[in-house]
Every structure is written in C-alpha cells, then in structure tokens.
N, C-alpha and C. Protein backbone atom coordinates (compact mmCIF):
# COMPACT_ATOMS: atom_id res chain seq x y z
N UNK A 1 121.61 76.48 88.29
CA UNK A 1 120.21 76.44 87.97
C UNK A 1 119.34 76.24 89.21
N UNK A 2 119.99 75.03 90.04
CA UNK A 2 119.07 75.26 91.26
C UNK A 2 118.65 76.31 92.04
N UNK A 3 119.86 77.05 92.41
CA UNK A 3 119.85 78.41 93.24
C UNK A 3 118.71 79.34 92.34
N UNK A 4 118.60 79.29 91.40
CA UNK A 4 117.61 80.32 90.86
C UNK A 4 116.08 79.68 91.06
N UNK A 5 115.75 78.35 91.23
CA UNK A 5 114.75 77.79 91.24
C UNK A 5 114.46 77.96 92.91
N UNK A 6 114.98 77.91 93.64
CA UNK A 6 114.71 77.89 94.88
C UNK A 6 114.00 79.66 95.68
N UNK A 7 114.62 80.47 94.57
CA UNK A 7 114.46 81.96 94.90
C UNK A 7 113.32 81.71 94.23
N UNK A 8 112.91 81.58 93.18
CA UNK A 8 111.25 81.75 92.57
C UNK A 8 110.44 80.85 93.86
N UNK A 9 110.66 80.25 94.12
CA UNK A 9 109.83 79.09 94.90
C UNK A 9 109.60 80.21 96.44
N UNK A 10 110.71 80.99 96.62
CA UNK A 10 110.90 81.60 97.86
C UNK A 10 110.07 83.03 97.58
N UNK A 11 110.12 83.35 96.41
CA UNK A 11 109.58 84.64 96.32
C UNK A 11 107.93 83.99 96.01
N UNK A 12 107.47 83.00 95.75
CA UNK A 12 106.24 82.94 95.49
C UNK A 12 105.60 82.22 96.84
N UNK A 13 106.25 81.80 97.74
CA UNK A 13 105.73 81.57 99.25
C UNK A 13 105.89 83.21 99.59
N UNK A 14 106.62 83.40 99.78
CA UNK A 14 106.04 85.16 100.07
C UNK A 14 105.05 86.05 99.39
N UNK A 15 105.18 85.76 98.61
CA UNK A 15 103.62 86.11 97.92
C UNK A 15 102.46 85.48 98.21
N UNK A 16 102.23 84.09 98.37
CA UNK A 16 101.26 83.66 99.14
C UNK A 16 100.89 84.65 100.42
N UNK A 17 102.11 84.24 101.22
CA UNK A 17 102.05 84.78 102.79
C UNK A 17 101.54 86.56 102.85
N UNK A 18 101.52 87.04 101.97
CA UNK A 18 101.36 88.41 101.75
C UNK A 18 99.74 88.79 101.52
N UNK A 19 99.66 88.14 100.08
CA UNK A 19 98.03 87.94 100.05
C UNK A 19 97.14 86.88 101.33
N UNK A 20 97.50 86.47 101.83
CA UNK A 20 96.82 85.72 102.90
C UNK A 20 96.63 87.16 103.92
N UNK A 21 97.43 87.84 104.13
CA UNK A 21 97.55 88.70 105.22
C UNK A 21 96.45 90.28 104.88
N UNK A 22 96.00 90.39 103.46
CA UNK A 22 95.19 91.38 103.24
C UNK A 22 93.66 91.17 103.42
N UNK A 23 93.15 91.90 104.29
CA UNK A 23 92.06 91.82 104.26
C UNK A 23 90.74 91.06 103.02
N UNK A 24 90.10 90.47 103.35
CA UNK A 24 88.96 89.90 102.37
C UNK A 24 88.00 90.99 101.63
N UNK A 25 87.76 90.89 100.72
CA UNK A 25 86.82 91.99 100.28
C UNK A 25 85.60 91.12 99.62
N UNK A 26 84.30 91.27 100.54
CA UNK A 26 83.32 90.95 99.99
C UNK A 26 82.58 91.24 99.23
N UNK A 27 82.03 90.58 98.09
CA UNK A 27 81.25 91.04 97.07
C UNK A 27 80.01 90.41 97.18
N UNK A 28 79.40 91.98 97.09
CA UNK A 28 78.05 91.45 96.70
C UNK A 28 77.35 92.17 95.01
N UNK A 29 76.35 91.36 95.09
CA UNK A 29 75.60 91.69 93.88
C UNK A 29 74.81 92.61 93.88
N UNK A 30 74.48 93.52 92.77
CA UNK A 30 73.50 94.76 92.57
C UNK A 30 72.10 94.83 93.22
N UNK A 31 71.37 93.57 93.33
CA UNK A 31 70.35 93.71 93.99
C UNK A 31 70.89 93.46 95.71
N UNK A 32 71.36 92.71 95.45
CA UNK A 32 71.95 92.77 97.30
C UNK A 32 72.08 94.08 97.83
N UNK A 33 72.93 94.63 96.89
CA UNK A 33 73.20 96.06 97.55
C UNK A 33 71.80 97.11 97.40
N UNK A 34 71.25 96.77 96.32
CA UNK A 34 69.99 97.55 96.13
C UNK A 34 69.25 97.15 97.71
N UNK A 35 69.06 96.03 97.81
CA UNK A 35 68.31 96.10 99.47
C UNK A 35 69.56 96.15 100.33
N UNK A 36 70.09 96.39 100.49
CA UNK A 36 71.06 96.74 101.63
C UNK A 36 70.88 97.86 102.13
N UNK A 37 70.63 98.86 100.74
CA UNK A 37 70.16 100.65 100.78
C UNK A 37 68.81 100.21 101.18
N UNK A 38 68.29 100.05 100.64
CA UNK A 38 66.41 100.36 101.15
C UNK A 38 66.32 100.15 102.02
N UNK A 39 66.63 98.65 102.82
CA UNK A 39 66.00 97.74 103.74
C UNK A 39 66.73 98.39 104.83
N UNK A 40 68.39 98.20 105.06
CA UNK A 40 69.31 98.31 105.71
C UNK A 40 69.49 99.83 106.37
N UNK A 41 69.49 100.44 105.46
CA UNK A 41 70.25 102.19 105.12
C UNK A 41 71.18 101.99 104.87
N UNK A 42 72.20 101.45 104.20
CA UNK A 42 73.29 101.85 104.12
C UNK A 42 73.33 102.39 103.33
N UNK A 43 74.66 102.73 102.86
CA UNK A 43 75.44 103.84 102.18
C UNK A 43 75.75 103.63 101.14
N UNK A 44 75.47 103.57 99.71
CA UNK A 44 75.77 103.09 98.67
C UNK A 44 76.84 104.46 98.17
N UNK A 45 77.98 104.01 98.10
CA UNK A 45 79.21 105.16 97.79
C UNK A 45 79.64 104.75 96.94
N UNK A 46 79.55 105.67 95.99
CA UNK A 46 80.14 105.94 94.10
C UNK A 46 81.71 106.09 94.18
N UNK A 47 82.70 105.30 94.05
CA UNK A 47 83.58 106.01 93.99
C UNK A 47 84.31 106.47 92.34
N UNK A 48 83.35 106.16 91.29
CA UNK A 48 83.86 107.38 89.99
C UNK A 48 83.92 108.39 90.08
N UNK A 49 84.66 108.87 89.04
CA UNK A 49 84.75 110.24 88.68
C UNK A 49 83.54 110.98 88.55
N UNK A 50 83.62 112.42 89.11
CA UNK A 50 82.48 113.07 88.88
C UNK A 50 81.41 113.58 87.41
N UNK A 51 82.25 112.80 86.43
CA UNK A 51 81.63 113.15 85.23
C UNK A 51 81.17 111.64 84.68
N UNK A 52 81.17 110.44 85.42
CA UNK A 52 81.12 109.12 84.93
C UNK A 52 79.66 109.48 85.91
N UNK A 53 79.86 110.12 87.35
CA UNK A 53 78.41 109.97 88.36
C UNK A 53 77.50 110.88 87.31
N UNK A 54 77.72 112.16 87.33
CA UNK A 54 76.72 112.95 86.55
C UNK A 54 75.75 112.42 85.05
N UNK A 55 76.83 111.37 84.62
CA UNK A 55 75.87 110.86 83.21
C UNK A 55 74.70 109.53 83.82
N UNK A 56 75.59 108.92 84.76
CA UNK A 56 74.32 108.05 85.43
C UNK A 56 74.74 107.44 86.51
N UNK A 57 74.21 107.52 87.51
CA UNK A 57 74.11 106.99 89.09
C UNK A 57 73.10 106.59 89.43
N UNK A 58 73.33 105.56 90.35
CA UNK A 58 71.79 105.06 91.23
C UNK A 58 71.56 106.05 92.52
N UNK A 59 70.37 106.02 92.89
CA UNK A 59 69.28 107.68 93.38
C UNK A 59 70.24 107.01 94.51
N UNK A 60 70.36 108.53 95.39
CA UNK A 60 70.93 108.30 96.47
C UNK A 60 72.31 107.84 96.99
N UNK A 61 73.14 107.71 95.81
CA UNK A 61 74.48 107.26 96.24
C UNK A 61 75.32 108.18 96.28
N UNK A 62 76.57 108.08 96.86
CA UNK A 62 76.86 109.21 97.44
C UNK A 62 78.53 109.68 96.50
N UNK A 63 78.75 110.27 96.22
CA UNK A 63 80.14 110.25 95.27
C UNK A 63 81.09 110.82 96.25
N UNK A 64 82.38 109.73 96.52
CA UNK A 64 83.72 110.07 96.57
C UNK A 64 84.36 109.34 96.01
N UNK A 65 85.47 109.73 94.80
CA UNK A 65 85.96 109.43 93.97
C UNK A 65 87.01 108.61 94.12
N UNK A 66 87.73 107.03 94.23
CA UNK A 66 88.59 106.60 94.36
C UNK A 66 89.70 107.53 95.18
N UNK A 67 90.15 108.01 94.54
CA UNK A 67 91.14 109.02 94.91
C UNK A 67 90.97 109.90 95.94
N UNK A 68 89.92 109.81 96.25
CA UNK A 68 89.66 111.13 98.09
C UNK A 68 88.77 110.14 99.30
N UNK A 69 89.26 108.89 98.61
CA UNK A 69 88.57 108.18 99.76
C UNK A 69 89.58 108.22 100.85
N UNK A 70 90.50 108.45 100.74
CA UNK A 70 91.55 107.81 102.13
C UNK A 70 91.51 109.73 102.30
N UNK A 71 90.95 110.64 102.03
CA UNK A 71 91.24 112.37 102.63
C UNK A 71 89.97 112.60 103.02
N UNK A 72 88.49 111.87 102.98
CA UNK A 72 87.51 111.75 103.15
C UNK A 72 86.96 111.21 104.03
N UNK A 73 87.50 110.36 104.52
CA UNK A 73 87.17 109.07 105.95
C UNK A 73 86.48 110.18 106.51
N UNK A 74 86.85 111.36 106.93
CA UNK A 74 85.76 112.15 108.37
C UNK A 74 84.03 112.17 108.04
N UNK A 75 83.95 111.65 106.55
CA UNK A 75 82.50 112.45 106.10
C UNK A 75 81.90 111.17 106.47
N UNK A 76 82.69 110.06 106.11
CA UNK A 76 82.33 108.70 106.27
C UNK A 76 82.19 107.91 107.28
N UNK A 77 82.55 109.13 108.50
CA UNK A 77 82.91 107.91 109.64
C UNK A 77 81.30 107.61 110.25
N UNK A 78 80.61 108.43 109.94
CA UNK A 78 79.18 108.11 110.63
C UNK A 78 79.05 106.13 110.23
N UNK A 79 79.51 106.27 109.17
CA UNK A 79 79.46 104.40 108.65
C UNK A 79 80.19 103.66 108.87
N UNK A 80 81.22 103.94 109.82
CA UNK A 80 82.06 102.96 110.04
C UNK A 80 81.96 101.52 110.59
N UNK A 81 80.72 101.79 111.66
CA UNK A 81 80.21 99.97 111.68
C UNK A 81 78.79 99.55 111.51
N UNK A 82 78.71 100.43 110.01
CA UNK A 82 77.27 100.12 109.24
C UNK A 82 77.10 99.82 107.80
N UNK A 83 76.28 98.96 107.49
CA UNK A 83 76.63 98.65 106.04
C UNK A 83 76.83 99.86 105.17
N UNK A 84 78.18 99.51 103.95
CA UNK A 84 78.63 100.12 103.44
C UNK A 84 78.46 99.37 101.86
N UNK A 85 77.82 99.54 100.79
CA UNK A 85 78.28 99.38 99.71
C UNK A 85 78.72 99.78 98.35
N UNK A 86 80.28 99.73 98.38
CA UNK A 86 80.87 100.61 97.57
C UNK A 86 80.72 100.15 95.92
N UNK A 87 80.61 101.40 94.81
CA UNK A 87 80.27 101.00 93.69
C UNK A 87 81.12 101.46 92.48
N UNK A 88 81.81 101.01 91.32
CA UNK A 88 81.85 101.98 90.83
C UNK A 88 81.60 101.47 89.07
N UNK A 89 82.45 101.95 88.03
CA UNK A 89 82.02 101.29 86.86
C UNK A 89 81.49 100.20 86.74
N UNK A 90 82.63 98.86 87.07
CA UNK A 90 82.96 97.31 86.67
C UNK A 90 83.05 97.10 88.18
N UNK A 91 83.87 97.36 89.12
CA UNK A 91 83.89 96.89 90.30
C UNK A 91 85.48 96.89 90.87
N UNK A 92 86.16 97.28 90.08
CA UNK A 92 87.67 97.32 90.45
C UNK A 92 87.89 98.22 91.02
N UNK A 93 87.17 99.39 90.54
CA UNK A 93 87.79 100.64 91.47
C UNK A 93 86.99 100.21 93.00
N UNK A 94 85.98 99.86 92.89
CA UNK A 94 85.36 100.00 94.49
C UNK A 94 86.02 98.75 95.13
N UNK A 95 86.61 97.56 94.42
CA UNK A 95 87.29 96.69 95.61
C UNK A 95 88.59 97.31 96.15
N UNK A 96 89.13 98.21 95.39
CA UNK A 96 90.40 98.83 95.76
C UNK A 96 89.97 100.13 96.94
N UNK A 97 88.67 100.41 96.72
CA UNK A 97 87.95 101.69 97.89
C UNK A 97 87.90 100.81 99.21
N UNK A 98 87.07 99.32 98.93
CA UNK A 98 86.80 98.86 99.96
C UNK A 98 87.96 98.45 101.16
N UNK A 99 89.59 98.13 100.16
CA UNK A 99 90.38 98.18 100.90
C UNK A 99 90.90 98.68 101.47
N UNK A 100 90.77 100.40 101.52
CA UNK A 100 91.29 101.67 101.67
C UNK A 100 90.14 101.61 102.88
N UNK A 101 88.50 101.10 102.93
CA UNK A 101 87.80 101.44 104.19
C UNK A 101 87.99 100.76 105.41
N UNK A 102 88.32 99.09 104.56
CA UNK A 102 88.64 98.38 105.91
C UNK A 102 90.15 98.48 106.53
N UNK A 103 91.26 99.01 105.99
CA UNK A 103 92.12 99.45 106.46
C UNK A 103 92.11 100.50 107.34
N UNK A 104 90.66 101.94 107.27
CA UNK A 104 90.67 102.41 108.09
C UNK A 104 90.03 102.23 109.32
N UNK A 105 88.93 101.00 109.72
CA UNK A 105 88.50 100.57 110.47
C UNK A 105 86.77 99.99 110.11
N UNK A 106 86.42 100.26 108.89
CA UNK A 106 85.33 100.12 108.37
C UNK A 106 84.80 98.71 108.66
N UNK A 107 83.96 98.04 109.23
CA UNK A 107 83.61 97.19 109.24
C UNK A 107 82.65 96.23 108.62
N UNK A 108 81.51 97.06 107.96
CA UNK A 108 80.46 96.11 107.03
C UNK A 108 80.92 97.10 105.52
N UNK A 109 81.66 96.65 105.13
CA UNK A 109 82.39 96.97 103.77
C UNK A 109 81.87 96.39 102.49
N UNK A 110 81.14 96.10 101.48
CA UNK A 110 80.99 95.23 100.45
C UNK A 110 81.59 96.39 98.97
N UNK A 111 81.80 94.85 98.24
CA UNK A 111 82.11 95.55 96.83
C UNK A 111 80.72 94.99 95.89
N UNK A 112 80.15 95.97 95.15
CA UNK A 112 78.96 95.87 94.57
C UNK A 112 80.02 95.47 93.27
N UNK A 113 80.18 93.52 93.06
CA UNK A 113 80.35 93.31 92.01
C UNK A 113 79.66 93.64 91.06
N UNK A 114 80.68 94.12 89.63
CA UNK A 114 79.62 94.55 88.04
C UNK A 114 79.46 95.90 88.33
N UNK A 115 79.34 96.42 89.17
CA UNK A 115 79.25 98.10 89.27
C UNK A 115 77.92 98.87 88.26
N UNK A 116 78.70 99.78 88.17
CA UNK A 116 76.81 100.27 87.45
C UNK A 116 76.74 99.98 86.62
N UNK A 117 77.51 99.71 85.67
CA UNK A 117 77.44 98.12 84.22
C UNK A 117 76.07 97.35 84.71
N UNK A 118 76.60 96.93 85.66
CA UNK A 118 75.92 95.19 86.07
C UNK A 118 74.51 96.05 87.04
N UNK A 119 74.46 97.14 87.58
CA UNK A 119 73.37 97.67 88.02
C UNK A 119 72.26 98.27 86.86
N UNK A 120 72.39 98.43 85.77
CA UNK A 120 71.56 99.45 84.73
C UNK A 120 71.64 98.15 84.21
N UNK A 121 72.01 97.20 83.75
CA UNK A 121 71.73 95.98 83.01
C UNK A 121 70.46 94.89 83.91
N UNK A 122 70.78 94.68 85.19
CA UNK A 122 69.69 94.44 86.03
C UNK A 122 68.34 95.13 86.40
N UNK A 123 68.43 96.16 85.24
CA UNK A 123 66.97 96.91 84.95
C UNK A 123 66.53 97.76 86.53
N UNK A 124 67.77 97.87 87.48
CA UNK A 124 67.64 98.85 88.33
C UNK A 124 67.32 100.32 88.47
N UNK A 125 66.98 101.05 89.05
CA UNK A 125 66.51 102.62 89.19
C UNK A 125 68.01 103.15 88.82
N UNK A 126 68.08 104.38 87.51
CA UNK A 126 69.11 104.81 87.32
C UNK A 126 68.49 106.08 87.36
N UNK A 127 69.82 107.04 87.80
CA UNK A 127 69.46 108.28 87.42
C UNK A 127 70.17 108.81 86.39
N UNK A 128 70.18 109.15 85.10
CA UNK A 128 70.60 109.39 83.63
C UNK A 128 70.60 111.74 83.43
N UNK A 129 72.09 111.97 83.20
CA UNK A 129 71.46 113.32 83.23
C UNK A 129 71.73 113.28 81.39
C-alpha cells in the first residue's frame, strides 16, 4: 500500500512542477479590453469559428480561429510586443490562443475573461448580422 501512495504523491509533485513552469495567462475584463482597443490600439482577436464571428462580433476584431492561430503567427507578428486581446465565446478558447501567442514570443497577451457572453451582456458595441 505504501509504494502506491508514494507514486501518487510523486506524480502530483510533478504536476505541480509542470504547471508552475507554463506561462501565466492574464485576464482581463470586457471593458478593459474595450479600452485597450480604443485607447491603446490593440488588437482585439476573435478566435471563434467563422460562423459564431458572423452572427455577432465586436467592431473591429479581427478573426483567427483557435485552430490557425499557431499557422497564422506571420499576420500577427506586427503585435508581437503590443497589446493583444484575445476573445472568444466564454474565454476558454482564447486562454488556450493566448498560450499558443506567448509560446510564440507574444508579449502583451490578455485573455478577455467571459468572452462575447460577458461582452454583449456588459451592454458593449456588438456587431449582430
């Protein structure tokens, strides 16, 4: 019984040590990011699907889809050490984008916690087709 208790104990210090070692992903909130774009310029990047952007997006954001963010970096590199805030439904897909940016060297990275849920509920500028 011991020997098996000592391997859980061993596999969950390595799991610590693992998540300690991944980058931080900062979140910010919908209006944060709303002035981040105005004030700042940055880049407010959609990463949904192109039929989740077409029914409603905030003006000006830019769509690459989870999935072509890591075949896309060249379009993006103009932002690489300028605010970036990534968006998408709820916020899961864009913390998983944001990790894919700061892995490639991205430096002002945020995840727009709540995503466009939490942006169209904060009575923000939507664009609705």
């Amino acid at each position: 019984m011991k020997p098996k208790i000592y391997w859980i104990l061993a596999a969950a210090l390595g799991l610590v040590l693992v998540v300690q070692q991944l980058p931080a992903v900062q979140g910010i909130d919908v209006k944060q990011a709303q002035s981040m774009v105005s004030a700042q310029g940055a880049l407010l990047l959609d990463v949904r699907e192109p039929a989740e952007y077409a029914a409603i997006h905030a003006p000006n954001a830019k769509l690459v889809s989870l999935g072509e963010v890591g075949l896309r970096l060249k379009e993006l590199d103009a932002y690489k050490d300028k605010p970036v805030a990534v968006i998408c439904r709820s916020g899961r897909r864009s913390a998983k984008a944001v990790a894919i940016l700061q892995e490639a060297g991205f430096t002002q990275v945020s995840n727009v916690q709540g995503g466009m849920q939490a942006w169209e509920q904060a009575g923000l500028e939507v664009i609705k087709q």
